[in-house]
C-alpha atoms as a PDB file:
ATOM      1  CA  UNK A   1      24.660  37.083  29.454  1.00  0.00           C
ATOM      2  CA  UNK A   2      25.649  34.094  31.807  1.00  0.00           C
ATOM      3  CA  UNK A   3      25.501  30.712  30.938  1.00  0.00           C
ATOM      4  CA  UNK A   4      24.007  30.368  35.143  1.00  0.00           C
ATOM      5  CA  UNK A   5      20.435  32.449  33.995  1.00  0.00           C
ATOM      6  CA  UNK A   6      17.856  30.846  32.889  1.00  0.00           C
ATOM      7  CA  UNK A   7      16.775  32.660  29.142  1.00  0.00           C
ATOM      8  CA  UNK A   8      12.994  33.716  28.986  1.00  0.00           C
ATOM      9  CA  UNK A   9      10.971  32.188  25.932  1.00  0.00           C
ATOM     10  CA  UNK A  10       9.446  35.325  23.406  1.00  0.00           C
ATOM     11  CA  UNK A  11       5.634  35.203  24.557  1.00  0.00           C
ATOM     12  CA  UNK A  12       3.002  36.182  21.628  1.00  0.00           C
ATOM     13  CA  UNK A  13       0.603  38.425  23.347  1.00  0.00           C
ATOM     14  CA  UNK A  14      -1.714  37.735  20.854  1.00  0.00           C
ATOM     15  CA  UNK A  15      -1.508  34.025  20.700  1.00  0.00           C
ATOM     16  CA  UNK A  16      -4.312  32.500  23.813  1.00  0.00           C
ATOM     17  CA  UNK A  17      -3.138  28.863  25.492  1.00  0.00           C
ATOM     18  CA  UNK A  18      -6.400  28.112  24.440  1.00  0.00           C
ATOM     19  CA  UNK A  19      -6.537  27.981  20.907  1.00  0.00           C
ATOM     20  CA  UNK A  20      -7.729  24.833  19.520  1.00  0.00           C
ATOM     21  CA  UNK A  21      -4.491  23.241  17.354  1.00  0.00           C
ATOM     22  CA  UNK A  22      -4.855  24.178  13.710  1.00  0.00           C
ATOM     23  CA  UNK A  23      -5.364  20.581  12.005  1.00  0.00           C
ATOM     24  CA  UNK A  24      -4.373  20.057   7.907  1.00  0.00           C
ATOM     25  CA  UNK A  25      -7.608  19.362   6.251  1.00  0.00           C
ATOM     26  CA  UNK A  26      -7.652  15.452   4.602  1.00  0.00           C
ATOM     27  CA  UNK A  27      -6.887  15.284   0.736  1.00  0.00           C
ATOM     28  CA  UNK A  28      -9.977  15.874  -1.439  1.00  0.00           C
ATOM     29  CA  UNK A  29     -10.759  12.376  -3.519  1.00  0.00           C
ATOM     30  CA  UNK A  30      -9.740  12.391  -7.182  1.00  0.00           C
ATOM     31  CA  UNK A  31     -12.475  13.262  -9.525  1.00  0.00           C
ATOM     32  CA  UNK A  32     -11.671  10.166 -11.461  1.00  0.00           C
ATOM     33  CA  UNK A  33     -11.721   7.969  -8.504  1.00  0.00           C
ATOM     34  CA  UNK A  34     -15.335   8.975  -7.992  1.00  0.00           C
ATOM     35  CA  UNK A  35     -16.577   8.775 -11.013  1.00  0.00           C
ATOM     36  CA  UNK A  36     -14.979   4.848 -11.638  1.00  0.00           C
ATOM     37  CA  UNK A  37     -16.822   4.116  -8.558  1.00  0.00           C
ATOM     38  CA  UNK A  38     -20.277   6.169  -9.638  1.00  0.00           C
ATOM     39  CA  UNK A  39     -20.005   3.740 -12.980  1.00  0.00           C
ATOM     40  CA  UNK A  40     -18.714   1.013 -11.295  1.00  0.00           C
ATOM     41  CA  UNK A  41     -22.411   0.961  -9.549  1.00  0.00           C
ATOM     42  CA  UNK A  42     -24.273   2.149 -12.285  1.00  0.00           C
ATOM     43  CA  UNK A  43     -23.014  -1.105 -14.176  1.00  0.00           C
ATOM     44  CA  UNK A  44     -25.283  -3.460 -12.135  1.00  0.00           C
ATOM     45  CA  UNK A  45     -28.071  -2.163 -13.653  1.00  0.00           C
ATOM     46  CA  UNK A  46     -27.185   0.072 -16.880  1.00  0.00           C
ATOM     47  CA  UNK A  47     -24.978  -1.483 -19.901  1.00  0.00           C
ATOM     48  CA  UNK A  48     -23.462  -4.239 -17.418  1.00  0.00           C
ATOM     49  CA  UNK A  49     -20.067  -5.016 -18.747  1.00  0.00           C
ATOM     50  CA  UNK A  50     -19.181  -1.697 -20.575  1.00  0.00           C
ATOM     51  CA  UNK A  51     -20.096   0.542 -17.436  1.00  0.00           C
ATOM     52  CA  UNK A  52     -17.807  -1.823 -15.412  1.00  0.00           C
ATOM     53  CA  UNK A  53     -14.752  -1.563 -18.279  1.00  0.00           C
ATOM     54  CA  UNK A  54     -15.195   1.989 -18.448  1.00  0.00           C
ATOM     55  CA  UNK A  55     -14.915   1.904 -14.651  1.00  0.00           C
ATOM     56  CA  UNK A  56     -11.772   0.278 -14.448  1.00  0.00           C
ATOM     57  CA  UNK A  57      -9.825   2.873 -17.216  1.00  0.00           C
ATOM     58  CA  UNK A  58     -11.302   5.999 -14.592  1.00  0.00           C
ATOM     59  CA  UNK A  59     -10.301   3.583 -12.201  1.00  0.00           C
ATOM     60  CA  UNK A  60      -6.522   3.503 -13.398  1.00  0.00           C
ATOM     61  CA  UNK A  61      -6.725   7.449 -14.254  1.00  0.00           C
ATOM     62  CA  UNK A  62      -7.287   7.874 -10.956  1.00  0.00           C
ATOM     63  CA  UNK A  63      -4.457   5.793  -9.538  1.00  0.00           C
ATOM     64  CA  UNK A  64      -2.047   6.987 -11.694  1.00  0.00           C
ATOM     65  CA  UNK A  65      -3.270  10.701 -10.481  1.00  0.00           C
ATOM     66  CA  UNK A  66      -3.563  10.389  -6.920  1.00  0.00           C
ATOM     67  CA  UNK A  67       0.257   8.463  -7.509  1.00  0.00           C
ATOM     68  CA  UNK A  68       1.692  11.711  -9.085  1.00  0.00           C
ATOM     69  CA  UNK A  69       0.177  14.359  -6.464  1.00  0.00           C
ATOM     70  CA  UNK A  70       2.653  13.196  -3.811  1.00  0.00           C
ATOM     71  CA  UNK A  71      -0.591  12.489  -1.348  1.00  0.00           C
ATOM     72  CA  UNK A  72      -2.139  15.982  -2.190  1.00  0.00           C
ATOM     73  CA  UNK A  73      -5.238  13.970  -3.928  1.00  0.00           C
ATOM     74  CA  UNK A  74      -6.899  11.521  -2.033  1.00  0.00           C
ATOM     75  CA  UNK A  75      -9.636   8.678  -3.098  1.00  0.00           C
ATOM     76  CA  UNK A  76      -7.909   5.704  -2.812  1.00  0.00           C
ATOM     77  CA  UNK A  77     -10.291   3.573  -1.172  1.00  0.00           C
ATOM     78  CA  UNK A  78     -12.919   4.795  -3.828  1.00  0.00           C
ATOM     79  CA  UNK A  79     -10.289   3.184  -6.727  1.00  0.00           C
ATOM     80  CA  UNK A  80     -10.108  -0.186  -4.478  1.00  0.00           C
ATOM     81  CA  UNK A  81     -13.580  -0.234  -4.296  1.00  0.00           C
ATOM     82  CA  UNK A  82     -14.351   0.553  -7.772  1.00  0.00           C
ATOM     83  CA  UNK A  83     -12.566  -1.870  -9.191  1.00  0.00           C
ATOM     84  CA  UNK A  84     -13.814  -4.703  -7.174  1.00  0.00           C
ATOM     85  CA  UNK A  85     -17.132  -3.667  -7.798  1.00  0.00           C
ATOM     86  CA  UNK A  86     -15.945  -3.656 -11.573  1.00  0.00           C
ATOM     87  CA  UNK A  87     -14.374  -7.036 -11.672  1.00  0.00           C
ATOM     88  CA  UNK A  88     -16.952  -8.726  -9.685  1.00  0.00           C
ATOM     89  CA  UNK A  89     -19.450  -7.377 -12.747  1.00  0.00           C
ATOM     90  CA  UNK A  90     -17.582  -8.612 -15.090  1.00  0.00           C
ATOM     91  CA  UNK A  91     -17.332 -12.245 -13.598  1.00  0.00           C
ATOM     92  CA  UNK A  92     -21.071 -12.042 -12.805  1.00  0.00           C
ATOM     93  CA  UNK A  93     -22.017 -11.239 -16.398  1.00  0.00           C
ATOM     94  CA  UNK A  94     -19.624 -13.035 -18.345  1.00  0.00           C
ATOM     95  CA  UNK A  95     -20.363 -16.500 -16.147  1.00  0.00           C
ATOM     96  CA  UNK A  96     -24.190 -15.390 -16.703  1.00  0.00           C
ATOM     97  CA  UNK A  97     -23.432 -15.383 -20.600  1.00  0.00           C
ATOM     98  CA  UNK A  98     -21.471 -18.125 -20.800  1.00  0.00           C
ATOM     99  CA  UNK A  99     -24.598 -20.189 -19.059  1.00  0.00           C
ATOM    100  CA  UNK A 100     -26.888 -18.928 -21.449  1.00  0.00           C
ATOM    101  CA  UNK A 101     -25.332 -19.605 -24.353  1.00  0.00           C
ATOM    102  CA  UNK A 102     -24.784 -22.874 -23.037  1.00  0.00           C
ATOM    103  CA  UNK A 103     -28.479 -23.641 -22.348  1.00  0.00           C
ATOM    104  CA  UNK A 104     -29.497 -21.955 -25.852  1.00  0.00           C
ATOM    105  CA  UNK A 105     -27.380 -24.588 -26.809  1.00  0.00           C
ATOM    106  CA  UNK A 106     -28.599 -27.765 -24.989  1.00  0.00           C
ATOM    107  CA  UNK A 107     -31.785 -26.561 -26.174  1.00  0.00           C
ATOM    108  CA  UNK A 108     -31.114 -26.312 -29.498  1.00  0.00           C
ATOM    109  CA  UNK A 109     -29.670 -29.983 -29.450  1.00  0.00           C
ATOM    110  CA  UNK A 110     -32.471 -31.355 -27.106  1.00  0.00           C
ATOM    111  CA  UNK A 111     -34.972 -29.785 -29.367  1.00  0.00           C
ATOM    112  CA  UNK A 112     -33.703 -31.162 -32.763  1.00  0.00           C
ATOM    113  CA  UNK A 113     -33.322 -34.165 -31.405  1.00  0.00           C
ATOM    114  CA  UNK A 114     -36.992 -34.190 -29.792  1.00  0.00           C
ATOM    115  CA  UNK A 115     -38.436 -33.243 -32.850  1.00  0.00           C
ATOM    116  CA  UNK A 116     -37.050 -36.133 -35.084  1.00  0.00           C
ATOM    117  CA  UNK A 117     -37.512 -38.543 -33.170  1.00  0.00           C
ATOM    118  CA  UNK A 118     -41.690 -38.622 -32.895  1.00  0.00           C
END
């Protein structure tokens, strides 16, 4: 062959110009990822503080998973979210305990105190 002729490209008679491009599906989310957010929910309402703290140990399973599967795994938006959702429980509660054992508390005093004094 001469370097002066053009070469011809193979052509696939079985391939069509219009095929649609095959796409990669996206990463299925990690188990774990969904269930720390499922709990993370479920602690508003059910067992406050220990659905939240169970949340966040899924929540690190998960992370630790989707880490180690080289982007094969997906769900890390459902981790972020999970363990804000987790946290923010925890604050909620804990302040919400802390006031009420402050206010048993003042009561306690206010009462003793209003009950002496008559």
């Amino acid at each position: 062959m001469s370097s002066d002729q053009p070469q011809s490209e193979e052509v696939n008679p079985t391939e069509s110009i219009w095929e649609a491009p095959q796409v990669a599906a996206p990463p299925g989310a990690s188990s774990n990822s969904i269930v720390a957010l499922v709990l993370s929910i479920c602690s508003w309402v059910v067992f406050p503080i220990v659905f939240a703290v169970v949340a966040l140990v899924f929540a690190s399973k998960a992370e630790k998973e989707i880490a180690a599967s080289g982007g094969s795994i997906g769900g890390g938006a459902f981790v972020t979210a999970s363990k804000i959702v987790s946290w923010i429980n925890i604050g909620v509660y804990t302040a919400l305990a802390i006031l009420g054992i402050l206010a048993l508390l003042l009561f306690t005093v206010l009462g003793v105190s209003g009950s002496y004094s008559s």
